[in-house]
Protein backbone atom coordinates (compact mmCIF):
# COMPACT_ATOMS: atom_id res chain seq x y z
CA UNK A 1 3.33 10.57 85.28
CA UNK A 2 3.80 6.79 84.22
CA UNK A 3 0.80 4.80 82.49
CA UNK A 4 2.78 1.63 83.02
CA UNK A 5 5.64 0.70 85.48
CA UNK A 6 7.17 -2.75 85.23
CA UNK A 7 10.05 -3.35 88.08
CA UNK A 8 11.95 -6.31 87.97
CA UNK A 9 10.51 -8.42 86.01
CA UNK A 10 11.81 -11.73 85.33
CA UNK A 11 10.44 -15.18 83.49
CA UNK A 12 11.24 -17.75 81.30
CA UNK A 13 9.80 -20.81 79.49
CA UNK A 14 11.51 -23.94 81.46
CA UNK A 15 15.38 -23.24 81.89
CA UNK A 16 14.91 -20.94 78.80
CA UNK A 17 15.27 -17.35 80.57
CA UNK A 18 13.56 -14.40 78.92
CA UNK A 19 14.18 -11.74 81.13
CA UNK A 20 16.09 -10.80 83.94
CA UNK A 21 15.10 -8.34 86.45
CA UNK A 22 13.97 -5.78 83.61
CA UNK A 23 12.45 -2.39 84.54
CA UNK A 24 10.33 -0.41 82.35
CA UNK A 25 8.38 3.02 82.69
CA UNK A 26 5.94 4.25 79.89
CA UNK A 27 5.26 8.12 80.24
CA UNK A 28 1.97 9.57 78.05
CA UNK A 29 2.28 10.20 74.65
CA UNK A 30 5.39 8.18 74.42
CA UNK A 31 5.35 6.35 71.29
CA UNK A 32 7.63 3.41 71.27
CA UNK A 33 9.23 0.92 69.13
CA UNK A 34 10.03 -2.56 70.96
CA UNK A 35 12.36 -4.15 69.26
CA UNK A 36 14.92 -7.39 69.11
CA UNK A 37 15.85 -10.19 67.42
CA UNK A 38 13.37 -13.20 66.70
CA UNK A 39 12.88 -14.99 70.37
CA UNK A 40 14.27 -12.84 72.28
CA UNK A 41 10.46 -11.89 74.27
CA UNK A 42 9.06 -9.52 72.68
CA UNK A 43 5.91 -10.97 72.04
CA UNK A 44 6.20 -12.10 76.02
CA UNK A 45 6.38 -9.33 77.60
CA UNK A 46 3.36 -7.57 75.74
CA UNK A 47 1.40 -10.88 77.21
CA UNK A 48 2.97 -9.83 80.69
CA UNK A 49 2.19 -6.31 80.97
CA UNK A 50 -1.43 -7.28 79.63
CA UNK A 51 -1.80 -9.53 81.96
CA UNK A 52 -2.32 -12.41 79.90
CA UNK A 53 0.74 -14.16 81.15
CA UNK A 54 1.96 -13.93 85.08
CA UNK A 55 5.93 -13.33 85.04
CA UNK A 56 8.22 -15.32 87.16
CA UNK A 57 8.73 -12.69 89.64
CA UNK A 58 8.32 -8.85 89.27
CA UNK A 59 5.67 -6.03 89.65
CA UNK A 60 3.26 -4.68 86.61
CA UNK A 61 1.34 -1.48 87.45
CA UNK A 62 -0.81 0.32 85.50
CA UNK A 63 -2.19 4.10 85.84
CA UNK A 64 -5.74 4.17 87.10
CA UNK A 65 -8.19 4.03 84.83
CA UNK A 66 -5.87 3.65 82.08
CA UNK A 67 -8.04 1.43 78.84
CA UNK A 68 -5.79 -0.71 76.83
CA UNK A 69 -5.84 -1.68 73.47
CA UNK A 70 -3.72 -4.90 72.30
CA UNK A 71 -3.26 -6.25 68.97
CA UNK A 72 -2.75 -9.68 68.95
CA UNK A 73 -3.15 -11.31 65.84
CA UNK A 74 -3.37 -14.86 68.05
CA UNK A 75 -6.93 -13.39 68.86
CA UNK A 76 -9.70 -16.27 67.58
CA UNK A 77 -12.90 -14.28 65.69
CA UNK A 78 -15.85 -16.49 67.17
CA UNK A 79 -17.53 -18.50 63.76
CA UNK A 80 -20.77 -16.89 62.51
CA UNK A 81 -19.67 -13.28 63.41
CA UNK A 82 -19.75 -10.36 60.44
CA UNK A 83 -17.01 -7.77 60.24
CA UNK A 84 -19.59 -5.76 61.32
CA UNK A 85 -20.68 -7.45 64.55
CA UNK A 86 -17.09 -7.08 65.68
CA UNK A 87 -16.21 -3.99 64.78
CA UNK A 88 -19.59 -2.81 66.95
CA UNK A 89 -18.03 -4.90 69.71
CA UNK A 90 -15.32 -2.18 70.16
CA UNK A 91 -18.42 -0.24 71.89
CA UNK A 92 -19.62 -3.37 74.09
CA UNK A 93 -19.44 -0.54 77.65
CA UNK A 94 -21.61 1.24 76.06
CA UNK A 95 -24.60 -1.44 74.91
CA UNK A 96 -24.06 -2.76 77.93
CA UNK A 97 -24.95 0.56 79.63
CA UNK A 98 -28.02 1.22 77.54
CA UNK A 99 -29.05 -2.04 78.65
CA UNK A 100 -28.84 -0.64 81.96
CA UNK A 101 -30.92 2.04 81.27
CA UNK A 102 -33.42 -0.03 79.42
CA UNK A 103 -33.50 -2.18 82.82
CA UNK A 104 -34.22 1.13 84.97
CA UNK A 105 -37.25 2.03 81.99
CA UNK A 106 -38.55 -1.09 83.21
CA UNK A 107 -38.37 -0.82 87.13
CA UNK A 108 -39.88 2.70 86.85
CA UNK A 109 -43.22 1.50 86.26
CA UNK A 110 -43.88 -0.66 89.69
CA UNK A 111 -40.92 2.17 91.59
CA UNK A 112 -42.04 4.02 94.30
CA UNK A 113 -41.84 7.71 93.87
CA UNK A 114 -38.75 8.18 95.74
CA UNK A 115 -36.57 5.41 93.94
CA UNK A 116 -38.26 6.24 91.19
CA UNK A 117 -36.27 9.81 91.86
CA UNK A 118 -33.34 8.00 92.01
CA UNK A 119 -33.81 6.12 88.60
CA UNK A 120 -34.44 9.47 86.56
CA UNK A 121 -31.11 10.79 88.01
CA UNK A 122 -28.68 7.67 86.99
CA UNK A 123 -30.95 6.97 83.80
CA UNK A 124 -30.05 11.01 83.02
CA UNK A 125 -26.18 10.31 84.10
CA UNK A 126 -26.09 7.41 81.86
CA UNK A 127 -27.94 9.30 79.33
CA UNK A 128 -25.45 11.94 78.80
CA UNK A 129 -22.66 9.63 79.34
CA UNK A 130 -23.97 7.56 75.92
CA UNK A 131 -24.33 11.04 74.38
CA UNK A 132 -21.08 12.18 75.13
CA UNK A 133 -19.26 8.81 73.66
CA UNK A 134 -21.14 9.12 70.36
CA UNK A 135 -23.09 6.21 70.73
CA UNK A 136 -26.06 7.24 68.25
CA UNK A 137 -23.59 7.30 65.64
CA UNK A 138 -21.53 4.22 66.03
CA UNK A 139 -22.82 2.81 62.54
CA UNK A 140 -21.28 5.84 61.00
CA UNK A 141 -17.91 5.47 63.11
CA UNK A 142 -18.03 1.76 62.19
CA UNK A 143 -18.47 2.07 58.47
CA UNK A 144 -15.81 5.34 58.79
CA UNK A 145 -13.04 2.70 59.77
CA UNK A 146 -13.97 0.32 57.73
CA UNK A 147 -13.46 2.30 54.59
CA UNK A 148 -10.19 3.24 56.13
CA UNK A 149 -8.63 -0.08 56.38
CA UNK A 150 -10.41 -1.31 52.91
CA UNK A 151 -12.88 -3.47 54.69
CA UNK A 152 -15.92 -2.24 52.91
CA UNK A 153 -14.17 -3.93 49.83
CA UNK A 154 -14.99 -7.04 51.57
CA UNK A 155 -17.96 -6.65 52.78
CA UNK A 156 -19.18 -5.09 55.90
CA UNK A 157 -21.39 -7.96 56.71
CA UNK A 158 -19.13 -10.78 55.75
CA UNK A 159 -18.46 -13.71 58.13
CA UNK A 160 -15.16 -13.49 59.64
CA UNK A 161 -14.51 -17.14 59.08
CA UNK A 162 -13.88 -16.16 55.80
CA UNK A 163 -11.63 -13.86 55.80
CA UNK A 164 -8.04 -14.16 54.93
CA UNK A 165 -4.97 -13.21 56.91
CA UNK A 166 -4.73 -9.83 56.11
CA UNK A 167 -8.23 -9.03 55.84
CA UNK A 168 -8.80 -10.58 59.58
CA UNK A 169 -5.42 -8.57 61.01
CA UNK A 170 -7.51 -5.48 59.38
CA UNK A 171 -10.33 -5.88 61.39
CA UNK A 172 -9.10 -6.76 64.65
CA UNK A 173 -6.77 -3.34 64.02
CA UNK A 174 -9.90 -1.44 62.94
CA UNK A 175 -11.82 -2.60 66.44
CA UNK A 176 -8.97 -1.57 68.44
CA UNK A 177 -8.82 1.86 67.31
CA UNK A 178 -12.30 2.20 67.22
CA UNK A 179 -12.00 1.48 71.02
CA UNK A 180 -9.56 4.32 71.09
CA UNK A 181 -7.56 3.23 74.28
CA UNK A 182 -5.08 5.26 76.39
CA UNK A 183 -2.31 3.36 75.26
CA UNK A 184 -1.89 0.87 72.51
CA UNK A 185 -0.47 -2.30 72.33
CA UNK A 186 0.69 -3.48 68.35
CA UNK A 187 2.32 -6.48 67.98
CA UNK A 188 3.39 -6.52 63.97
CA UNK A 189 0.25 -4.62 62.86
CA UNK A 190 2.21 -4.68 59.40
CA UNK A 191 2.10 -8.01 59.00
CA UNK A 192 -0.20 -9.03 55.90
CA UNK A 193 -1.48 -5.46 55.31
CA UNK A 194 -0.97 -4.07 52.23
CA UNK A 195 1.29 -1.42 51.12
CA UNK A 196 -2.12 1.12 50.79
CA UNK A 197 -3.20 0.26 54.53
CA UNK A 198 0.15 0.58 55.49
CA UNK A 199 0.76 4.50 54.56
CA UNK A 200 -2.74 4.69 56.08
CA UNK A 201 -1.53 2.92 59.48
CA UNK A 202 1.76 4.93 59.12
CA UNK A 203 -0.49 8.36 58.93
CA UNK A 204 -2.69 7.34 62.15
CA UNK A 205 0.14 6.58 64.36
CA UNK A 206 1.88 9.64 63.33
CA UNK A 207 -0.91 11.90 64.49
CA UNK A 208 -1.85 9.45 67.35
CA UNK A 209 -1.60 11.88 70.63
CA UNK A 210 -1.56 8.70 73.12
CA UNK A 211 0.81 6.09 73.90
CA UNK A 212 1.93 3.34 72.07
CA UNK A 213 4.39 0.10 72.35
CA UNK A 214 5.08 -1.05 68.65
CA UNK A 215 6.73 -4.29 67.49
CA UNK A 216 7.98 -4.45 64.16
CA UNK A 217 10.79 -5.46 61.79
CA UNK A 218 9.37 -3.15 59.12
CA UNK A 219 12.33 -0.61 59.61
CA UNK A 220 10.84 2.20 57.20
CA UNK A 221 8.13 2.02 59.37
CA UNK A 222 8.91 1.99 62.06
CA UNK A 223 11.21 5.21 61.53
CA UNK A 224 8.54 7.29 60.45
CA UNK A 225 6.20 6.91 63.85
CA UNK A 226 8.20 6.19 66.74
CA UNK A 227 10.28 8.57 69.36
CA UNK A 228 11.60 6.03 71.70
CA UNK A 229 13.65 2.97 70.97
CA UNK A 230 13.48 -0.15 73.86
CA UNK A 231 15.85 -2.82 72.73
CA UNK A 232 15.56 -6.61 74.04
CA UNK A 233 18.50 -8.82 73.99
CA UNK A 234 20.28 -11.13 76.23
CA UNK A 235 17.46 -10.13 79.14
CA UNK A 236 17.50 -7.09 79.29
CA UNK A 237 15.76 -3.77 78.25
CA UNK A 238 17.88 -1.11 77.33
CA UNK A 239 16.30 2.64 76.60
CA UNK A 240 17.35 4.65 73.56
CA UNK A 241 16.44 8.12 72.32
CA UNK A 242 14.81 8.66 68.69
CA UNK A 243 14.41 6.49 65.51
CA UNK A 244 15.27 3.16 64.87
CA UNK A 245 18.49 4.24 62.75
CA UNK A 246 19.58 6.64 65.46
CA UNK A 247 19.37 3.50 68.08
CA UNK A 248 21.88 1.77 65.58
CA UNK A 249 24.02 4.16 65.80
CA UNK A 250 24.13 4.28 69.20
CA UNK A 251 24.16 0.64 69.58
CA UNK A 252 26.71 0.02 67.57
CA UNK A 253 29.17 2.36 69.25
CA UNK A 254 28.50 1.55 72.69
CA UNK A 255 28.82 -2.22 71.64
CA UNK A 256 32.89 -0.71 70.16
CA UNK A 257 33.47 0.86 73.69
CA UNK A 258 32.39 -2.50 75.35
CA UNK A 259 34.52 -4.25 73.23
CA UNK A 260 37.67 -1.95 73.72
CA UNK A 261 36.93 -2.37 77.80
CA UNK A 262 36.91 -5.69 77.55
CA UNK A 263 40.02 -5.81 75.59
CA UNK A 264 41.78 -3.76 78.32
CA UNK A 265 40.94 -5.42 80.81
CA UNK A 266 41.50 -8.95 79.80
CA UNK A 267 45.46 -7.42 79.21
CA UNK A 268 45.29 -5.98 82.83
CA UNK A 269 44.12 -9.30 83.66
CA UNK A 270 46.96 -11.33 82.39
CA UNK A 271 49.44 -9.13 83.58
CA UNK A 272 48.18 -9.30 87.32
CA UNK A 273 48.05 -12.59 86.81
CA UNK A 274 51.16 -13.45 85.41
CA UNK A 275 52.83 -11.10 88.12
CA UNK A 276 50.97 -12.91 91.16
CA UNK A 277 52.17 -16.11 89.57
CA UNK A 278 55.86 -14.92 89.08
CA UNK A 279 55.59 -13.25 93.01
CA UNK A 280 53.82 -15.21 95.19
CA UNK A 281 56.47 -17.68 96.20
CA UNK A 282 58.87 -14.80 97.27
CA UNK A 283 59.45 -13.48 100.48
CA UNK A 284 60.61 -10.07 98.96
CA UNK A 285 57.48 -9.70 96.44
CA UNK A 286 55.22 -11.79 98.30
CA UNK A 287 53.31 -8.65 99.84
CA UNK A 288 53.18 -6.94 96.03
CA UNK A 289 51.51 -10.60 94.74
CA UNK A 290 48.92 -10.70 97.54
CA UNK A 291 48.20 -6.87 96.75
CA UNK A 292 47.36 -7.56 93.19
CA UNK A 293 45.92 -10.85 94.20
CA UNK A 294 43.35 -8.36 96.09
CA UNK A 295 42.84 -6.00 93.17
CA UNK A 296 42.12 -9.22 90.86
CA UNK A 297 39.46 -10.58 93.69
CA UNK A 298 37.62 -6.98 93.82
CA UNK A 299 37.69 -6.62 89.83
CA UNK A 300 34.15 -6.13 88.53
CA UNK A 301 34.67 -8.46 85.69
CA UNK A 302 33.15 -7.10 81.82
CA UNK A 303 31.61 -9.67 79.89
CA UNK A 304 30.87 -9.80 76.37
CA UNK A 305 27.15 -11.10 75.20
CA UNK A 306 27.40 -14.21 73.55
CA UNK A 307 26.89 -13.81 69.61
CA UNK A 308 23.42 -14.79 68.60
CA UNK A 309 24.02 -17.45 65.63
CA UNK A 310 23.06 -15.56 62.52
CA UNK A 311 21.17 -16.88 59.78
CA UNK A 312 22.59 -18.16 56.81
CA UNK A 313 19.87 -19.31 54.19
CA UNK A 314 21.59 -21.31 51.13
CA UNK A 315 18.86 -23.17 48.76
CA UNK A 316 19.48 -26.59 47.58
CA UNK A 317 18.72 -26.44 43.64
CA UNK A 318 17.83 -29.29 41.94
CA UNK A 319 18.20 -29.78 38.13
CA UNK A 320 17.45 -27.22 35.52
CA UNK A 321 13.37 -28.03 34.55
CA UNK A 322 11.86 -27.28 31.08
CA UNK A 323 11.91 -23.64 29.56
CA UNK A 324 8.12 -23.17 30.51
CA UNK A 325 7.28 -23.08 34.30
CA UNK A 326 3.62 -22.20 33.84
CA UNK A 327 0.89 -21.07 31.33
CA UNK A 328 -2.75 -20.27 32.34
CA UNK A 329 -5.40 -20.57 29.65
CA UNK A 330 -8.75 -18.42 30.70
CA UNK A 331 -8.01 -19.09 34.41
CA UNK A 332 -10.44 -18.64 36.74
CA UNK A 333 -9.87 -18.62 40.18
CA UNK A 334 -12.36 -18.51 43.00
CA UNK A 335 -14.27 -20.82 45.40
CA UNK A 336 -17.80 -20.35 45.28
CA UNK A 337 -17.36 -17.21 43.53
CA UNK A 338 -14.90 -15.83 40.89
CA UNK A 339 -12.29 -13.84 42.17
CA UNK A 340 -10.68 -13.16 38.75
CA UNK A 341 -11.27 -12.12 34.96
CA UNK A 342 -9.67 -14.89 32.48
CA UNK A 343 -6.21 -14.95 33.39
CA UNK A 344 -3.67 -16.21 30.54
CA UNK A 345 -0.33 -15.68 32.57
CA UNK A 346 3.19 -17.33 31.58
CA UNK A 347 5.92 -18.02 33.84
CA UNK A 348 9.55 -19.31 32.21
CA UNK A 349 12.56 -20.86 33.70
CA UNK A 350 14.88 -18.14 35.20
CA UNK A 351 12.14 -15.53 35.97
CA UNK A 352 11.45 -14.16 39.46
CA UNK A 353 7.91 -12.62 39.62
CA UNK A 354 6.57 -10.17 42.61
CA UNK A 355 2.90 -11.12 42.94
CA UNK A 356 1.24 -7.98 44.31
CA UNK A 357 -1.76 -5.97 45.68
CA UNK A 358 -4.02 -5.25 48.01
CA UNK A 359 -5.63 -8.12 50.14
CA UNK A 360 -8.19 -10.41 49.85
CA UNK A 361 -8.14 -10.33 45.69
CA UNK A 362 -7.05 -13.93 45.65
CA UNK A 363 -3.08 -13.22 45.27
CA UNK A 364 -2.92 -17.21 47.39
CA UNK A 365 -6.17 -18.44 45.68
CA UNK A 366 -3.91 -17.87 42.70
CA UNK A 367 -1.02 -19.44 44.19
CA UNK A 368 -2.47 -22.50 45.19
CA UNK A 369 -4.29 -23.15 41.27
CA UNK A 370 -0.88 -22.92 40.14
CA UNK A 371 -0.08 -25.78 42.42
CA UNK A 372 -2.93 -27.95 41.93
CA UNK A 373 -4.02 -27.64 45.16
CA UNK A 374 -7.26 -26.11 44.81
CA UNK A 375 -9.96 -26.25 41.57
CA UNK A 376 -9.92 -23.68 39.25
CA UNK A 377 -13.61 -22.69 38.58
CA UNK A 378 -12.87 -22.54 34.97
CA UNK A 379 -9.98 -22.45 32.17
CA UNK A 380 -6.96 -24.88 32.63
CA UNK A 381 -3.08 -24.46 34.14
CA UNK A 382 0.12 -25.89 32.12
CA UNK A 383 2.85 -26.75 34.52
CA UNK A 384 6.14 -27.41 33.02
CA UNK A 385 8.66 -30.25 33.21
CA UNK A 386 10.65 -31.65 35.70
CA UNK A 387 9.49 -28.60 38.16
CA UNK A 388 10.59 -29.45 42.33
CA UNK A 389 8.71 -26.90 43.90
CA UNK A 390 9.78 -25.50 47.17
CA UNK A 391 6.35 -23.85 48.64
CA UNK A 392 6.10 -21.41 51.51
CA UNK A 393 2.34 -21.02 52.60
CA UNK A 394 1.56 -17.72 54.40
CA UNK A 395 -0.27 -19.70 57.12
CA UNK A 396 1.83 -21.72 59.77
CA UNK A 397 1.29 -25.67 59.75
CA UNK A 398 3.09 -27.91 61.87
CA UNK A 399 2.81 -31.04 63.60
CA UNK A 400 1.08 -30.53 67.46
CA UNK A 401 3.39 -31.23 70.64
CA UNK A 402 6.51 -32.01 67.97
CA UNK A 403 10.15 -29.83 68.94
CA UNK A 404 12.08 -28.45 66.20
CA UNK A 405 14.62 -31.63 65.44
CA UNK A 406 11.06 -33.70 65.46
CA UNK A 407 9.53 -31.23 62.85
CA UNK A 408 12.26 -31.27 60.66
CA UNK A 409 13.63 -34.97 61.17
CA UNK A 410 10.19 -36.23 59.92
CA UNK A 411 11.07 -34.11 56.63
CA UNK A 412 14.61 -35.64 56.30
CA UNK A 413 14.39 -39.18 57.43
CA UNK A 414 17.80 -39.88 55.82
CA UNK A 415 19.84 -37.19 58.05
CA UNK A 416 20.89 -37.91 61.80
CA UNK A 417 20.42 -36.04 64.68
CA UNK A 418 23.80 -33.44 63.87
CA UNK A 419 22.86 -33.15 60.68
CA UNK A 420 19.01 -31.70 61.80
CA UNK A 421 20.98 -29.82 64.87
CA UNK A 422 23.51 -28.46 62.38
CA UNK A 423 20.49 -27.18 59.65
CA UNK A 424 18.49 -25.81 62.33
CA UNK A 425 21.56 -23.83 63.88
CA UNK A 426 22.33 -22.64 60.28
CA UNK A 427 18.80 -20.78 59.86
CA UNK A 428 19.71 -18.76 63.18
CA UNK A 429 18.30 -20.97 66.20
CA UNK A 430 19.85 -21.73 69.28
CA UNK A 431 20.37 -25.27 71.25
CA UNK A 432 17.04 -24.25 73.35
CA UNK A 433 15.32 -23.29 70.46
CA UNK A 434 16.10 -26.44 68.50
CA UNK A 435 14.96 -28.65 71.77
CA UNK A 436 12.01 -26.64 72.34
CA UNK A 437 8.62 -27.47 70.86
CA UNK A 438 7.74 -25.23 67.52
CA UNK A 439 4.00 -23.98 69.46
CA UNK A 440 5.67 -22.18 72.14
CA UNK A 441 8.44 -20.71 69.75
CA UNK A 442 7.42 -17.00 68.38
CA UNK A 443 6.51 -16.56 65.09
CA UNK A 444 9.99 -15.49 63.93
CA UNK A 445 11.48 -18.42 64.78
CA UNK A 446 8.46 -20.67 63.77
CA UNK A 447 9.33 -19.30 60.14
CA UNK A 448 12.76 -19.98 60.46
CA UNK A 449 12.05 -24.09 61.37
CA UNK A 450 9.67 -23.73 58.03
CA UNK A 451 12.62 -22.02 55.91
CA UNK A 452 14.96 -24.42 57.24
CA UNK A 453 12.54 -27.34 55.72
CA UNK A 454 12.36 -25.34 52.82
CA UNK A 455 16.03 -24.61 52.15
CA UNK A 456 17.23 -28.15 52.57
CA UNK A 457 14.74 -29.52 49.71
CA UNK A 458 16.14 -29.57 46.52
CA UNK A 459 13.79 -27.23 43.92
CA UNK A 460 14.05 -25.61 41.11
CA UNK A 461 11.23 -23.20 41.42
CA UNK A 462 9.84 -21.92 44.76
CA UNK A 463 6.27 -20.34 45.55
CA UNK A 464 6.69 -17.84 48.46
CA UNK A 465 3.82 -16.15 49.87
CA UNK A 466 4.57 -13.57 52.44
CA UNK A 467 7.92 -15.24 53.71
CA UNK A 468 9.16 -11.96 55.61
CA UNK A 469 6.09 -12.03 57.77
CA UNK A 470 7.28 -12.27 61.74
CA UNK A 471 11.63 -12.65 60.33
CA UNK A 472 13.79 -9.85 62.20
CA UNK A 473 15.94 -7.78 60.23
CA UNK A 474 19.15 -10.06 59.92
CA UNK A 475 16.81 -13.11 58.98
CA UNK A 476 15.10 -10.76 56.36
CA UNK A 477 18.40 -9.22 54.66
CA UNK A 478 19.78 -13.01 54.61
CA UNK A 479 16.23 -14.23 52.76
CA UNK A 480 16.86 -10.92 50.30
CA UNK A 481 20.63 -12.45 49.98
CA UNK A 482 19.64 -15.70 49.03
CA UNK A 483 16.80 -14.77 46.94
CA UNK A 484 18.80 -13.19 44.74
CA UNK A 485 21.57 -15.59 44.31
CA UNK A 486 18.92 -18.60 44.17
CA UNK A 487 19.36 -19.46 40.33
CA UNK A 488 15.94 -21.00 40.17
CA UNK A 489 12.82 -19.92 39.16
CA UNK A 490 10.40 -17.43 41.91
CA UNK A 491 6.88 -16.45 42.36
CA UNK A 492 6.46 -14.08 45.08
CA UNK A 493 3.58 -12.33 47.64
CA UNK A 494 5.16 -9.59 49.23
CA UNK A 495 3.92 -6.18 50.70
CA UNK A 496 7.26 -4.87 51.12
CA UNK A 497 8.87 -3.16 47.74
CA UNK A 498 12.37 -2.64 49.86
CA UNK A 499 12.21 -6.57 50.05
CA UNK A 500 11.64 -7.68 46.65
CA UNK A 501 12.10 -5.03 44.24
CA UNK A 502 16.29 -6.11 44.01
CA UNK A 503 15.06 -10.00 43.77
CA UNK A 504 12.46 -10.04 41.21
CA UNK A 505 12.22 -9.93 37.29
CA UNK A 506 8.99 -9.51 36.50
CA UNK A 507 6.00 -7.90 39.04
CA UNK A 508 2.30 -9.34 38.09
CA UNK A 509 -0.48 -6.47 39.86
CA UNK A 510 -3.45 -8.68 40.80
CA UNK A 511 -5.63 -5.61 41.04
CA UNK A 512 -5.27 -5.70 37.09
CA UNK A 513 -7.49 -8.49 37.00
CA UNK A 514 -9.28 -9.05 40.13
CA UNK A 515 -13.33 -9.41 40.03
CA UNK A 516 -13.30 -7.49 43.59
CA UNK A 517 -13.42 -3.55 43.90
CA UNK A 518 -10.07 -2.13 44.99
């Protein structure tokens, strides 16, 4: 039986088309990688089938009684909340039902003794209903999870305006599977989790015995928990059996066999063609042109998908700076609070450094000392000479209501319009994409505007934290590419050892001298 049908769905953002009269059926205990290039609607039609986004045309229809669970790391945490209060959230139904009851506790003492009959029965349904669903012990399921994901680390009863990237993608994971929907919904769960909470993440949706729809360009990941393949490209939805290799494989074959048709037919073409042309005038052959005329009208013609622009990420170096790139002396990072022992680090020209562990030990705070941008609490940082940074923050910033040529024209003043068109197109985005405005972009090709300013600066060193984050597979490998040719100097956060162990040098483990319990 289906949990979720979606017939002929079609939408689009302006006269940018998404999909095309795509059909879709989810069976139980399917579990399902969605995947596809940067902008291709991914993100979209996760918004669509939940509802949060009405399609152009097309039907969505759910199973009855069928509770969802959606990851969307868009989701705003409301100021003044702890982890706590929101993991508890996860069981609003049933506070709300004991609220219910509490309600009928206090109508039973002016009820008459007939509704008062009534109360006791629906107070006793509700009763065993809050029994069944474990409600005496949500505390204990809540502080379960919590250690799960790491978020006891933290602080159960932190605010949740405090929290960092990953920490915050942690919790809003840890509510939804504490709400332990029918089906699940995971856009990039990956994203800014480390590599522990990853195999954890990895294990759970491995023994998971519902449905899920997973988007990610973690391939190793995705490999290990899915059974079903749905690939999006040029508007359509296409089903594959297995593992994200095996739909390569399959891919890449059918994609020969299209290729060869087309090839075939484009000579059948020509030749019917060139004999109509060579016939028609005739008398004798004029009945043999009009008869291949005819076949050439009825023809169901193949066409090839247009090539998606690949990227091609080249960093503009500038001089060579001094030997030293950075020295710490007793560094001590932190806001109100230290987040680190004494740190005496040293950085030289030529090196490429991984910075790594797990979240929320102050792998940015560090970053961002380095730079000057923040105070250190204590101890001092050296920065060498002649140093053009090229920095990559993990959080998106960019100018509201601006496209893509605006964003990156106000960057480059000196270049004209080509120039931006030609730099954009180069980092793998499209004429639409480039006229489009950067908020209703997906994150993908967000990063790919921000790379595209970053690229085109001239540096010597660059500070990357968490650049992979949201970048499809060919965007990734071509980052990886020009990592490693870059002849600069790198500091890098990454949770992904496939990504950086061939770039870097040098790995610095900020669990080694973090003040926080890992």
């Amino acid at each position: 039986m289906s949990i979720l049908s979606v017939k002929n769905l079609t939408h689009g953002f302006g006269d940018r088309a998404i999909f095309n009269n795509v059909s879709f059926r989810m069976l139980k205990g399917e579990h399902i990688g969605l995947v596809g290039a940067n902008g291709e609607g991914k993100s979209t039609f996760m918004s669509i089938v939940t509802r949060k986004l009405e399609p152009d045309e097309g039907q969505i229809e759910w199973a009855k009684n069928v509770r969802i669970g959606y990851l969307d790391q868009h989701t705003i945490l409301d100021r003044g909340l702890t982890i706590r209060d929101v993991l508890k959230s996860a069981f609003q139904y049933l506070f709300d039902l004991e609220q219910n009851i509490n309600q009928m506790y206090e109508e039973m003492a002016t009820a008459s003794p007939e509704r008062l009959e009534a109360l006791m029965n629906e107070v006793g349904t509700i009763q065993d209903l809050l029994t069944q669903n474990d409600f005496y012990t949500i505390d204990a399921k809540v502080e379960e999870i919590a250690r799960a994901l790491g978020l006891d680390e933290i602080g159960i009863d932190s605010d949740v305006e405090e929290l960092s990237g990953g920490q915050r993608t942690k919790v809003l994971l840890a509510k939804l599977l504490l709400e332990k929907p029918d089906i699940l919904l995971l856009d990039e769960p990956t994203n800014y989790l480390d590599e522990q909470h990853i195999v954890w993440l990895k294990r759970y949706l491995q023994e998971y015995e519902n449905a899920f729809i997973l988007i990610s360009h973690d391939i190793p990941f995705l490999n290990s928990v899915i059974n079903l393949v749905y690939h999006m490209e040029n508007q359509e939805l296409t089903r594959y059996a297995g593992d994200y290799d095996n739909f390569l494989q399959v891919y890449e074959v059918k994609k020969q066999q299209l290729q060869a048709a087309y090839k075939k037919q484009q000579q059948e073409i020509a030749e019917l063609k060139d004999f109509v042309a060579r016939n028609k005038a005739r008398v004798s052959t004029r009945n043999m042109a009009m008869s291949r005329q005819k076949k050439l009208d009825k023809m169901d013609v193949i066409e090839l998908a247009k090539e998606k622009p690949k990227p091609q990420f080249n960093f503009v170096e500038s001089r060579s700076p001094s030997k030293l790139i950075v020295q710490t002396h007793d560094l001590v990072i932190g806001y109100d609070t230290p987040l680190s022992k004494p740190l005496n680090l040293q950085m030289e020209r030529g090196q490429k450094i991984a910075l790594v562990g797990a979240n929320g030990i102050g792998k940015t705070t560090l970053l961002r000392s380095i730079l000057g941008e923040i105070p250190a609490l204590s101890g001092e940082v050296q920065r060498g000479d002649y140093l053009e940074i090229g920095y990559f923050e993990q959080e998106a910033r960019h100018t509201p209501d601006t496209t893509c040529i605006e964003e990156v024209w106000h960057e480059f003043p000196h270049l004209n319009q080509a120039e931006v068109r030609a730099a954009l197109a180069k980092c793998g985005l499209t004429t639409k994409h480039i006229e489009s405005k950067v908020e209703v972009l997906s994150g993908g090709e967000k990063s790919k505007v921000r790379l595209c300013k970053l690229i085109n600066k001239p540096s010597n060193v660059l500070v990357l934290d968490e650049p992979t984050n949201h970048l499809d597979v060919d965007a990734k490998d071509e980052l990886k590419r020009a990592l490693k040719d870059y002849r600069g100097s790198i500091l890098l956060i990454s949770h992904e050892p496939e990504f950086y162990q061939d770039i870097v040098t040098d790995i610095w483990n900020g669990e080694t001298w973090t003040t926080k319990v890992i």
